[in-house]
PDB file of N, CA and C in Angstrom:
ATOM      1  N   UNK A   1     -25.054   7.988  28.478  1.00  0.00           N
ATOM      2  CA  UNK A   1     -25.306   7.908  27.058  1.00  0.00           C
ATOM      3  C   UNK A   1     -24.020   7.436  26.375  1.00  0.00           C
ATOM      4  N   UNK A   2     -24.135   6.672  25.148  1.00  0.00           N
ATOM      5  CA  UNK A   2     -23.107   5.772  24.443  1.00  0.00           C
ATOM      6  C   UNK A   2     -22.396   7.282  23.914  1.00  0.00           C
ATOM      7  N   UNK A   3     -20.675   7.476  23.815  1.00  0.00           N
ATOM      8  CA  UNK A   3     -19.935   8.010  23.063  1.00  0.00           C
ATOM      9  C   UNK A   3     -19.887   7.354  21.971  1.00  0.00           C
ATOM     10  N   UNK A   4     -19.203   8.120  20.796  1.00  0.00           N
ATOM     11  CA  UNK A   4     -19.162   7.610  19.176  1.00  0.00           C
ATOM     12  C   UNK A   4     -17.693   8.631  19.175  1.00  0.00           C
ATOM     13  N   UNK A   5     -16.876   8.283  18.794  1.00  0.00           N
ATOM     14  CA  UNK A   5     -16.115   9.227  17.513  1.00  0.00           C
ATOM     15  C   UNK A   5     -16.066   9.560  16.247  1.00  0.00           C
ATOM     16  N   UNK A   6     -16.581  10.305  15.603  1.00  0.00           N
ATOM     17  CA  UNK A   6     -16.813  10.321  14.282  1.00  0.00           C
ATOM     18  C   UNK A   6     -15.707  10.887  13.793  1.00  0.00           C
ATOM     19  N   UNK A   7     -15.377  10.439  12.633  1.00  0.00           N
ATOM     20  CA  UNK A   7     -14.286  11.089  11.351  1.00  0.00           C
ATOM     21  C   UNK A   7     -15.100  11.220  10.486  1.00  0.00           C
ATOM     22  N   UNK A   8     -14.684  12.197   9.507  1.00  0.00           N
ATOM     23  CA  UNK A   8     -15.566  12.881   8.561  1.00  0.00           C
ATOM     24  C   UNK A   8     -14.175  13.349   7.217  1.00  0.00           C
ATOM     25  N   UNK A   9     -14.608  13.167   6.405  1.00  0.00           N
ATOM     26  CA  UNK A   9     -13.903  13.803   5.157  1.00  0.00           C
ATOM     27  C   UNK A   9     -14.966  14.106   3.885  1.00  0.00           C
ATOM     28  N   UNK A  10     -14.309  15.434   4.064  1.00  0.00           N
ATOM     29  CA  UNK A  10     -15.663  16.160   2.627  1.00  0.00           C
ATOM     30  C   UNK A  10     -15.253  15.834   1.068  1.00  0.00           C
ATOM     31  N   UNK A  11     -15.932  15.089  -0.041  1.00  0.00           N
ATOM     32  CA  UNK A  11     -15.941  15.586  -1.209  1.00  0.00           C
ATOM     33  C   UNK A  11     -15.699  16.656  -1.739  1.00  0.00           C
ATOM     34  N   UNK A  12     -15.599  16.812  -3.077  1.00  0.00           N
ATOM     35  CA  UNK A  12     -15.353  17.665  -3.391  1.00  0.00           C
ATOM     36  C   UNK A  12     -16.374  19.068  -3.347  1.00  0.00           C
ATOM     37  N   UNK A  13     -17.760  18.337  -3.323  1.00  0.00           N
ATOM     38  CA  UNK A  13     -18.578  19.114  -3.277  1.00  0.00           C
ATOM     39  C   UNK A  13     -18.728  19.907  -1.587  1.00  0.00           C
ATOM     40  N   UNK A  14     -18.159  18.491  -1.126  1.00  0.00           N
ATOM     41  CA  UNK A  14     -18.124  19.323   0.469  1.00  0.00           C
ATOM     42  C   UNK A  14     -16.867  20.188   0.879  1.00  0.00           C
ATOM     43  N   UNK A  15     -16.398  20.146   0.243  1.00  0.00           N
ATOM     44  CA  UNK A  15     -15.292  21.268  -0.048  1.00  0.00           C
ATOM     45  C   UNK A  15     -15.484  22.332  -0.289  1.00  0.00           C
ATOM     46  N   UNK A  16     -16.595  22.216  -1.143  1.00  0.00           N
ATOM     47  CA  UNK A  16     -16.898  23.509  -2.097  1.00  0.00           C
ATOM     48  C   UNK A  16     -18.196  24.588  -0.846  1.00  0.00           C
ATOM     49  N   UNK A  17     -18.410  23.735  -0.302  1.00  0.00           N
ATOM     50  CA  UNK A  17     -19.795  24.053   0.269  1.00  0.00           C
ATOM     51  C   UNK A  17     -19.133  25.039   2.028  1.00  0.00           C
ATOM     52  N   UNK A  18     -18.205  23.995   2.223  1.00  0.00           N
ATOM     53  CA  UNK A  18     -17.177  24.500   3.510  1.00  0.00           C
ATOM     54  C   UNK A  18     -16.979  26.083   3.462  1.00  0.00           C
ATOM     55  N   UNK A  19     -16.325  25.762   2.056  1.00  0.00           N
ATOM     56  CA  UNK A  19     -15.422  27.591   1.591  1.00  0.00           C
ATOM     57  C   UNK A  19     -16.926  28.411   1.562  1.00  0.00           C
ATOM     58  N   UNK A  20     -17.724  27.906   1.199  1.00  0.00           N
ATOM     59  CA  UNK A  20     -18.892  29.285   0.861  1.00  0.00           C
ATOM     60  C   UNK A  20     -19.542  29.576   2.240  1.00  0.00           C
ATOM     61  N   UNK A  21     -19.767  28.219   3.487  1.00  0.00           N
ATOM     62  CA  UNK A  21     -20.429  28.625   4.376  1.00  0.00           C
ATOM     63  C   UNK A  21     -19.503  28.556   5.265  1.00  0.00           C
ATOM     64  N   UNK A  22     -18.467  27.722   5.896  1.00  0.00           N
ATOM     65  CA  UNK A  22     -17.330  28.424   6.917  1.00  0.00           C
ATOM     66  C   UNK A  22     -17.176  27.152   7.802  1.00  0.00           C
ATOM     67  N   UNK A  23     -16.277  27.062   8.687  1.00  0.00           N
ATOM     68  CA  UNK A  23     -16.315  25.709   9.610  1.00  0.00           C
ATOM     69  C   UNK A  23     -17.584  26.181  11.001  1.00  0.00           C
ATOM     70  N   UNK A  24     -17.120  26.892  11.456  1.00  0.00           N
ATOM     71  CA  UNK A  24     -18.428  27.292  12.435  1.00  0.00           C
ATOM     72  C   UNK A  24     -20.205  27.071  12.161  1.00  0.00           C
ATOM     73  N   UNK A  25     -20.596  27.469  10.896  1.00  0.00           N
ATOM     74  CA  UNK A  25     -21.830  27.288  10.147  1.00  0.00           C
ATOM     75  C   UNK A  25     -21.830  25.580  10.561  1.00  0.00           C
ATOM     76  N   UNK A  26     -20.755  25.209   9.312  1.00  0.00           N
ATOM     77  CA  UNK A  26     -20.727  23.775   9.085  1.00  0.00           C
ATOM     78  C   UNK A  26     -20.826  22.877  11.062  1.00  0.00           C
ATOM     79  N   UNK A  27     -20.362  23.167  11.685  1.00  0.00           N
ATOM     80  CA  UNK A  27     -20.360  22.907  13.029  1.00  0.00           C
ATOM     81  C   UNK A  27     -21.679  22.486  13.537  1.00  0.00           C
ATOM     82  N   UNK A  28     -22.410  24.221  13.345  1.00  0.00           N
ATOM     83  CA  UNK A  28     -23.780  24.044  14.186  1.00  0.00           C
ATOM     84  C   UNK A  28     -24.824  23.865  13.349  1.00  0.00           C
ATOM     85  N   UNK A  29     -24.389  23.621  11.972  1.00  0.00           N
ATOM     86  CA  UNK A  29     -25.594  22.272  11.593  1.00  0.00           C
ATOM     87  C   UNK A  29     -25.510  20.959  11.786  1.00  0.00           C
ATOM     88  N   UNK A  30     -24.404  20.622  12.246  1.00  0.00           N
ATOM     89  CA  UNK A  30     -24.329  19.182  12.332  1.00  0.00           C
ATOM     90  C   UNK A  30     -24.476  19.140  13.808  1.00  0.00           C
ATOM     91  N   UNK A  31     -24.058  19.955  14.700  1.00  0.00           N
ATOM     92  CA  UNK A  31     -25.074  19.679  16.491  1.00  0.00           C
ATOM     93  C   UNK A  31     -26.265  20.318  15.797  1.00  0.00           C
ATOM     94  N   UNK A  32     -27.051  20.623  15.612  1.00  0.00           N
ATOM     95  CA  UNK A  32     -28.417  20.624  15.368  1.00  0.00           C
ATOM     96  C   UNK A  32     -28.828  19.170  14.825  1.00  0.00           C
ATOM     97  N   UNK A  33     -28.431  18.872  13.811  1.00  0.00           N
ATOM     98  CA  UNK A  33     -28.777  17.575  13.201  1.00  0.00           C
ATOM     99  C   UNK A  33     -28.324  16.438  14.895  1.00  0.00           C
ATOM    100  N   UNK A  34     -27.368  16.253  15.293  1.00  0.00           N
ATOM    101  CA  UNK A  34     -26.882  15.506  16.637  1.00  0.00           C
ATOM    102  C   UNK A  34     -28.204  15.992  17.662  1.00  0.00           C
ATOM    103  N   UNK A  35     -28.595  16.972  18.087  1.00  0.00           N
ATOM    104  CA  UNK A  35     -29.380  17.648  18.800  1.00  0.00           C
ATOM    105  C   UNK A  35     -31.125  16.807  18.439  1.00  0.00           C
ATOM    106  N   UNK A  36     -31.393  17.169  17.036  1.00  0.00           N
ATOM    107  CA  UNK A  36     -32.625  16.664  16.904  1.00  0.00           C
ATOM    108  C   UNK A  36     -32.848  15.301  17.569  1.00  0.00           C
ATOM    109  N   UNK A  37     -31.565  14.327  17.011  1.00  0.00           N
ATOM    110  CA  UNK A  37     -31.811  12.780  17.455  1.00  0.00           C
ATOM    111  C   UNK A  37     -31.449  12.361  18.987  1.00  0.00           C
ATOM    112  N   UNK A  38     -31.672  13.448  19.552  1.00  0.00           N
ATOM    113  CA  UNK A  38     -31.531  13.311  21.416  1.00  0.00           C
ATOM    114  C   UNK A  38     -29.769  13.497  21.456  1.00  0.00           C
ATOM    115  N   UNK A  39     -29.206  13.519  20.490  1.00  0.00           N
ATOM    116  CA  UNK A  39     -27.645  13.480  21.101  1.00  0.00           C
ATOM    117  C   UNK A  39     -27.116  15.089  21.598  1.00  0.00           C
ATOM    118  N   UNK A  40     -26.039  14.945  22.022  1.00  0.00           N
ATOM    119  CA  UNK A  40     -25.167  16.066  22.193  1.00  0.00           C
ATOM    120  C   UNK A  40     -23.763  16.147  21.402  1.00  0.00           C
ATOM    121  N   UNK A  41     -23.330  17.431  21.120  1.00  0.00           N
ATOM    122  CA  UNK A  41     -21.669  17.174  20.092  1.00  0.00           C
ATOM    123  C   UNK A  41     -20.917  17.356  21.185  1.00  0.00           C
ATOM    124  N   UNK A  42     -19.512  16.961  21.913  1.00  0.00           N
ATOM    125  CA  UNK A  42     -19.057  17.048  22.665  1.00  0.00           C
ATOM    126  C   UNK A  42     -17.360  17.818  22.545  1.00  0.00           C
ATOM    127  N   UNK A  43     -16.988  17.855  21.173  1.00  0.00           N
ATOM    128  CA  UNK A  43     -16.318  18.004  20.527  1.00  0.00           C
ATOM    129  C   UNK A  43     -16.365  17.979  19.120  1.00  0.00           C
ATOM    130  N   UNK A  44     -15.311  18.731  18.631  1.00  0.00           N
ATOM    131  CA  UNK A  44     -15.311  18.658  16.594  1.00  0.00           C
ATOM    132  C   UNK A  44     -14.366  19.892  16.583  1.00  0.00           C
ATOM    133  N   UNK A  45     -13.536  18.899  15.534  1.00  0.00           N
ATOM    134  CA  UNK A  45     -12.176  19.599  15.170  1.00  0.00           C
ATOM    135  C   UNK A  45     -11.791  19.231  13.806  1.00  0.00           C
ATOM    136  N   UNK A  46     -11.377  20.042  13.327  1.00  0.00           N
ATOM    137  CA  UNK A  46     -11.212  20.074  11.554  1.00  0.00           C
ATOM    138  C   UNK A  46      -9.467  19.980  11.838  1.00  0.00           C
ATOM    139  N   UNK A  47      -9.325  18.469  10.923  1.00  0.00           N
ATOM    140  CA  UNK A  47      -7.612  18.265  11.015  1.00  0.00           C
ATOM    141  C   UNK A  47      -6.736  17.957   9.622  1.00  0.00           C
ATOM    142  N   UNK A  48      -5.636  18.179   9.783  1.00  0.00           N
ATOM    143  CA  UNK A  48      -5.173  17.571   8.682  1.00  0.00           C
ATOM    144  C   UNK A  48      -5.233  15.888   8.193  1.00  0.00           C
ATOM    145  N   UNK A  49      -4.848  15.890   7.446  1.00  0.00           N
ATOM    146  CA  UNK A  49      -4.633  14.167   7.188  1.00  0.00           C
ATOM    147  C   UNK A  49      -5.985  13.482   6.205  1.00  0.00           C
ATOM    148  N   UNK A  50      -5.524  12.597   6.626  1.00  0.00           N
ATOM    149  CA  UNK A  50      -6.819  11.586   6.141  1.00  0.00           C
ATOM    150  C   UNK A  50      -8.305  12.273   5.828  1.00  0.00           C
ATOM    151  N   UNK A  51      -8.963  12.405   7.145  1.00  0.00           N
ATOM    152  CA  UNK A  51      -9.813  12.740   7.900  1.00  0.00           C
ATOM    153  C   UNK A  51      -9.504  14.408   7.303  1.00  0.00           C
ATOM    154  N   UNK A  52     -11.064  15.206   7.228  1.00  0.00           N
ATOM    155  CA  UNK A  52     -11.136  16.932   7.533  1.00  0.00           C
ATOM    156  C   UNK A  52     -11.433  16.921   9.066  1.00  0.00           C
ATOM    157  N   UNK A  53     -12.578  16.498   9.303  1.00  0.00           N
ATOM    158  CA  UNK A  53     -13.663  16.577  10.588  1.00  0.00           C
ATOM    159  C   UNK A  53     -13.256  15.618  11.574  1.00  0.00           C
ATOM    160  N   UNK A  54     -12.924  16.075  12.862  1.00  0.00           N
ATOM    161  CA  UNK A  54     -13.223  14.510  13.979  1.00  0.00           C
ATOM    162  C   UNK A  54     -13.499  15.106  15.207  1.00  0.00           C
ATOM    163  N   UNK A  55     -14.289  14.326  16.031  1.00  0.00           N
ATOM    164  CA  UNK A  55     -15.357  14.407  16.898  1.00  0.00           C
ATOM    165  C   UNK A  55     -15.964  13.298  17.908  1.00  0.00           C
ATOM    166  N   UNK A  56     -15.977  14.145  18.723  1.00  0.00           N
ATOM    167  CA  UNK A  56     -17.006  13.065  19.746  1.00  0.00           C
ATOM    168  C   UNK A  56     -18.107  13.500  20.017  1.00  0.00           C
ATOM    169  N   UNK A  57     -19.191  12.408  20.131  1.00  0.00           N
ATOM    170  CA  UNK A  57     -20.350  12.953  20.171  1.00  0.00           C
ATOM    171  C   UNK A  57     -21.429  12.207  21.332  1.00  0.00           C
ATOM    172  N   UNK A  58     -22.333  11.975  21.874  1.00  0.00           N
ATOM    173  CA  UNK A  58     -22.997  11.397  22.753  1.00  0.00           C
ATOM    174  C   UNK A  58     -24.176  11.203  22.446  1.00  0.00           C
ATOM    175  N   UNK A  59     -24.948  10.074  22.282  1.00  0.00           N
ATOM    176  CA  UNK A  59     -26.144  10.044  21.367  1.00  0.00           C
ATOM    177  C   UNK A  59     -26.904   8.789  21.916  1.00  0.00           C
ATOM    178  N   UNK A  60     -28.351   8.810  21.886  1.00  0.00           N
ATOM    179  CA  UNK A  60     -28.455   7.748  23.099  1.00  0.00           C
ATOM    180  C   UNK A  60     -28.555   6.274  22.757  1.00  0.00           C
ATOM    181  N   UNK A  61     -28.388   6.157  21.930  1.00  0.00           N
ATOM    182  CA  UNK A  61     -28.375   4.608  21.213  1.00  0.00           C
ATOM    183  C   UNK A  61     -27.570   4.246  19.612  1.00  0.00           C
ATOM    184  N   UNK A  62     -27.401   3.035  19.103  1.00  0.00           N
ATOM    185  CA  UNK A  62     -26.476   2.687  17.983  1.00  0.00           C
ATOM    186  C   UNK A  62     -27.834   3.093  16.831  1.00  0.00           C
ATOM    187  N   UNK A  63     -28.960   3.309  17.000  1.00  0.00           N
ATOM    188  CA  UNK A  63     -30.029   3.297  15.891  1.00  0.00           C
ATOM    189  C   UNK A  63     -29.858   4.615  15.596  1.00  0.00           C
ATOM    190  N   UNK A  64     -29.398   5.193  16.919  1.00  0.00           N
ATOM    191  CA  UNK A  64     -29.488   7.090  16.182  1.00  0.00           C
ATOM    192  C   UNK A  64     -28.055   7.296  15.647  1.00  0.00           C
ATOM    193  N   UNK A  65     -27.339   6.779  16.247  1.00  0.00           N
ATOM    194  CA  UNK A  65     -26.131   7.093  15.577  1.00  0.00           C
ATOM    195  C   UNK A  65     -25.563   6.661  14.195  1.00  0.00           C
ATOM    196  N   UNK A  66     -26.239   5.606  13.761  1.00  0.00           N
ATOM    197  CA  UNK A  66     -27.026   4.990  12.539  1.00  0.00           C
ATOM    198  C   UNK A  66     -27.722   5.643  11.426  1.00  0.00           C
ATOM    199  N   UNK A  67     -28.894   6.372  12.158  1.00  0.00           N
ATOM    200  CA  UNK A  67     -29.037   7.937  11.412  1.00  0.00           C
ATOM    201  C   UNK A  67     -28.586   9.191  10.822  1.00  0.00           C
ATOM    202  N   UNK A  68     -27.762   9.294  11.921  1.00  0.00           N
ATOM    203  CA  UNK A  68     -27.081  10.497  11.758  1.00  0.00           C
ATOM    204  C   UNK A  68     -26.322  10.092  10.752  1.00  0.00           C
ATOM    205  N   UNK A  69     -25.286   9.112  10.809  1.00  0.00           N
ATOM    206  CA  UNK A  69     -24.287   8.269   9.871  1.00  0.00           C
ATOM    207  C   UNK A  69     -24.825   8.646   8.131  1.00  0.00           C
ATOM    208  N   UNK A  70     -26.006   7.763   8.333  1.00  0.00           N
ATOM    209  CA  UNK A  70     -26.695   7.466   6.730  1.00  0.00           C
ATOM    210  C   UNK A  70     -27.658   8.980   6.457  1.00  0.00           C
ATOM    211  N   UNK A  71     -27.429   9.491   6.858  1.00  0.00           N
ATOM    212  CA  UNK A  71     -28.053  10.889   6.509  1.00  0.00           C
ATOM    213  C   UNK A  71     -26.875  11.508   6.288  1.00  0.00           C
ATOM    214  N   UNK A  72     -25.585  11.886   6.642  1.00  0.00           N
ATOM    215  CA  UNK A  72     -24.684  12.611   6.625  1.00  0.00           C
ATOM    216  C   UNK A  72     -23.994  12.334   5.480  1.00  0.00           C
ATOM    217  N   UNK A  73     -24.180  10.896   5.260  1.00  0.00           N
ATOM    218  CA  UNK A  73     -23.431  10.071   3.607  1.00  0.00           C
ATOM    219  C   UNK A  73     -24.586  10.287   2.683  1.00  0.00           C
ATOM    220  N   UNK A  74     -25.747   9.865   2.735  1.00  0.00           N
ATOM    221  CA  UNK A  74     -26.502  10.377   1.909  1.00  0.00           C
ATOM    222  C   UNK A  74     -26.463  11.476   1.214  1.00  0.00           C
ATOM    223  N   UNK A  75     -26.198  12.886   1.783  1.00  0.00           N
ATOM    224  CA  UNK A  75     -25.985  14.382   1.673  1.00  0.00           C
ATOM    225  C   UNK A  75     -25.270  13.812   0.066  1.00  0.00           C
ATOM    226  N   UNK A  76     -24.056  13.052   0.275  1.00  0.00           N
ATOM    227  CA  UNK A  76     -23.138  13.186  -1.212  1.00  0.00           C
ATOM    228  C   UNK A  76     -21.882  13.678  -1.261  1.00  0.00           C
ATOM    229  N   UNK A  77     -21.941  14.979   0.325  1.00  0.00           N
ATOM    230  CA  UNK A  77     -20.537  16.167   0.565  1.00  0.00           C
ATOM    231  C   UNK A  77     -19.767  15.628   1.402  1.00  0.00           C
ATOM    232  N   UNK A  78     -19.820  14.448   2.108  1.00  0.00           N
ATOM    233  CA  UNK A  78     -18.814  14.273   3.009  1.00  0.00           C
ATOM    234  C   UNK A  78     -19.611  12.483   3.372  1.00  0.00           C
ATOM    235  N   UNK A  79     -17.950  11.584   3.486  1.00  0.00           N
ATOM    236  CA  UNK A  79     -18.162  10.702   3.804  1.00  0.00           C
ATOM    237  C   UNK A  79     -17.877  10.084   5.531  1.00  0.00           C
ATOM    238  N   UNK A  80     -18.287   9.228   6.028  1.00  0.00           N
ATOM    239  CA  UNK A  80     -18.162   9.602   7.737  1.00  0.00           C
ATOM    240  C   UNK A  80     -17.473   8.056   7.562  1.00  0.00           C
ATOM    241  N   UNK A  81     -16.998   7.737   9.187  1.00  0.00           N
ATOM    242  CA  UNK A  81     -16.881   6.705   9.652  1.00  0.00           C
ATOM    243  C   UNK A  81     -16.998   7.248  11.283  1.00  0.00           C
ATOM    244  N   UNK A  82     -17.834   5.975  12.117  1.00  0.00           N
ATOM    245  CA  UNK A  82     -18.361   6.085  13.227  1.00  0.00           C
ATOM    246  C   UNK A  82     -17.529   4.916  14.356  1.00  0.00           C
ATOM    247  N   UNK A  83     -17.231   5.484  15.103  1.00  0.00           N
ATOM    248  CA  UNK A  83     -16.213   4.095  15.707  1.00  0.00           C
ATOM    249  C   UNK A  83     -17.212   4.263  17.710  1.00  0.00           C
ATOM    250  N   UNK A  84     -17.581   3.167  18.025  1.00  0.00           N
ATOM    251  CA  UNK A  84     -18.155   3.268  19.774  1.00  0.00           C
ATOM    252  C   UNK A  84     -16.628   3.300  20.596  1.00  0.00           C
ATOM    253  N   UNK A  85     -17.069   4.596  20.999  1.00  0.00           N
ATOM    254  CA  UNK A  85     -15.935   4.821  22.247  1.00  0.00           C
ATOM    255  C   UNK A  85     -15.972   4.291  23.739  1.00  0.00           C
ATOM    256  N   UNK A  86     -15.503   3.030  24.261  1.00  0.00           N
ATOM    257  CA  UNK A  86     -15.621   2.503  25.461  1.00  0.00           C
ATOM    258  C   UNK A  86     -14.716   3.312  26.720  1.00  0.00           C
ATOM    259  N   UNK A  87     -15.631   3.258  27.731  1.00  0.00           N
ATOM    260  CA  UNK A  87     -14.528   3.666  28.904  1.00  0.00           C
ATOM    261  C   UNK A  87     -13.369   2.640  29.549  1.00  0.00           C
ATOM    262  N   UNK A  88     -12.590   2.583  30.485  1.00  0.00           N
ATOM    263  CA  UNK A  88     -11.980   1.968  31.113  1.00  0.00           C
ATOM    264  C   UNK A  88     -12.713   0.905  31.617  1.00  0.00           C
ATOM    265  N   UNK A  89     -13.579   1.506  32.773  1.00  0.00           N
ATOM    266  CA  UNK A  89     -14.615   1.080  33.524  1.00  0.00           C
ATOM    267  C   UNK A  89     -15.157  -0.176  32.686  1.00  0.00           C
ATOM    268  N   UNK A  90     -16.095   0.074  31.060  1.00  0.00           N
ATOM    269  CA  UNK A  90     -16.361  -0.660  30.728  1.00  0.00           C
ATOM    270  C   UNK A  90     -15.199  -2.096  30.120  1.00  0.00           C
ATOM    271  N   UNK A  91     -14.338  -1.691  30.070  1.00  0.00           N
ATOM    272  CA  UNK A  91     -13.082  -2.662  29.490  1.00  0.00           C
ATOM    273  C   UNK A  91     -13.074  -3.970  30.922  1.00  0.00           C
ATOM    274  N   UNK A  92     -12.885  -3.134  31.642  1.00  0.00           N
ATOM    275  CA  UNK A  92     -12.983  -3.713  33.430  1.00  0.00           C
ATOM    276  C   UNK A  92     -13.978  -4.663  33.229  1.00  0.00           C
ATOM    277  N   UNK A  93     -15.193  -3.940  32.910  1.00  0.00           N
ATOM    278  CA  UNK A  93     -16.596  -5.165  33.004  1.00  0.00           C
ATOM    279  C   UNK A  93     -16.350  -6.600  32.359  1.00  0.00           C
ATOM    280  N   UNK A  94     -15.998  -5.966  31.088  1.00  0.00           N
ATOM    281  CA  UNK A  94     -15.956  -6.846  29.705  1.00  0.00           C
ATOM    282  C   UNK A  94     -15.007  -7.868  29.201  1.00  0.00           C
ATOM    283  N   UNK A  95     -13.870  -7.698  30.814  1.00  0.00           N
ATOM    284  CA  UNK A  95     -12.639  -8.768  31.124  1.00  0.00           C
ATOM    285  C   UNK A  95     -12.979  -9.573  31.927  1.00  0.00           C
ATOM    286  N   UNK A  96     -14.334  -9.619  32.472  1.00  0.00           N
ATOM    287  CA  UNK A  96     -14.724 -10.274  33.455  1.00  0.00           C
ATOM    288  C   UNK A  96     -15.613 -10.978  32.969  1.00  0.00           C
ATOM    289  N   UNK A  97     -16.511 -10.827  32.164  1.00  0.00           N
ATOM    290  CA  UNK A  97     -17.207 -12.058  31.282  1.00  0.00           C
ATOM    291  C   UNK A  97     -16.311 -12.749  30.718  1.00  0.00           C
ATOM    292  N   UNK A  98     -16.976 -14.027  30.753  1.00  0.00           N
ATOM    293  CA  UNK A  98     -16.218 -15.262  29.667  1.00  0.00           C
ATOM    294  C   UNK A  98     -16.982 -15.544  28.739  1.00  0.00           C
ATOM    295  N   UNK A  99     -16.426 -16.671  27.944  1.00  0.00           N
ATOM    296  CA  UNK A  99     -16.747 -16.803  26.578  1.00  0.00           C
ATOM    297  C   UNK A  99     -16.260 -18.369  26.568  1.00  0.00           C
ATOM    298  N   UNK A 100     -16.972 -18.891  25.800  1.00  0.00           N
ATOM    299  CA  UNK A 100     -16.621 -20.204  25.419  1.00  0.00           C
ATOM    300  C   UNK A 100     -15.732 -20.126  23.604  1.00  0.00           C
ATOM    301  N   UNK A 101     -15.248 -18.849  23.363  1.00  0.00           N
ATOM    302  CA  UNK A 101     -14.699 -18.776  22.357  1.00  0.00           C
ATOM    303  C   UNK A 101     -13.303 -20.107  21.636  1.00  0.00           C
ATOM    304  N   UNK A 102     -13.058 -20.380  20.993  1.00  0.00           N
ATOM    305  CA  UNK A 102     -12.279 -21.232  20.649  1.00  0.00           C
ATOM    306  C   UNK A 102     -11.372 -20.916  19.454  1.00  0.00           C
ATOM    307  N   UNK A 103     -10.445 -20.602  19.159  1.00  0.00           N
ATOM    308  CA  UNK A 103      -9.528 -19.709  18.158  1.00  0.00           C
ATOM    309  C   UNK A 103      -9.335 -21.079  16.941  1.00  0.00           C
ATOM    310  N   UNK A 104      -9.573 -20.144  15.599  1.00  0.00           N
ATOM    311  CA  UNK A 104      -9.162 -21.342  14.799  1.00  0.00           C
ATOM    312  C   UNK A 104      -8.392 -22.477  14.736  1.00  0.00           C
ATOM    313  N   UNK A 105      -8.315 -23.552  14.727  1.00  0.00           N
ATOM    314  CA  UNK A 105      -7.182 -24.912  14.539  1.00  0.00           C
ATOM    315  C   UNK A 105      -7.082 -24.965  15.903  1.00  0.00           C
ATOM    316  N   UNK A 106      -7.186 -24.674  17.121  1.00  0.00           N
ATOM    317  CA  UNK A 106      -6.742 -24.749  18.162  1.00  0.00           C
ATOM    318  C   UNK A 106      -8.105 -25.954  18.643  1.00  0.00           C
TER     319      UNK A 106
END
């Protein structure tokens, strides 16, 4: 199944919502929500910086992870960004195809 890393940062309202229900709550509604759409949470960690939330998650295609995405921004409390996490293995594959690519002016 495809990995994703998600980053997450809450509004203000998702701020507000954190303090009343807790990071743990906040956790296992969002693997429930991951859970419904066939995925699994594999990780999630609340950090400083930029970012509150970041995570890896396993989900079986880009349409669900798509979902989850535009449902989670929809909410209003927290905005996401979703990045596909490749293995080695696949880097290996993906040096081995060619391309008839041609770089600007060149």
């Amino acid at each position: 199944m495809p990995k994703y890393l998600f980053e997450a940062s809450y509004t203000v309202e998702g701020v507000k919502g954190l303090i009343k229900e807790g990071g743990t709550s906040r956790r296992t509604n969002f693997e429930t929500a991951v859970k419904g759409l066939g995925g699994s949470l594999e990780s999630f960690y609340y950090v400083f910086g930029e970012d509150d939330v970041v995570g890896v998650l396993d989900m079986p295609d880009n349409v669900s992870i798509a979902a989850l995405s535009l449902s989670v921004g929809a909410s209003g409390a927290v905005s996401t960004s979703v990045r596909v996490l490749l293995t080695p293995e696949e880097i290996d594959a993906a040096v081995k195809k060619t391309t008839d690519y041609r770089a600007p002016g060149k």
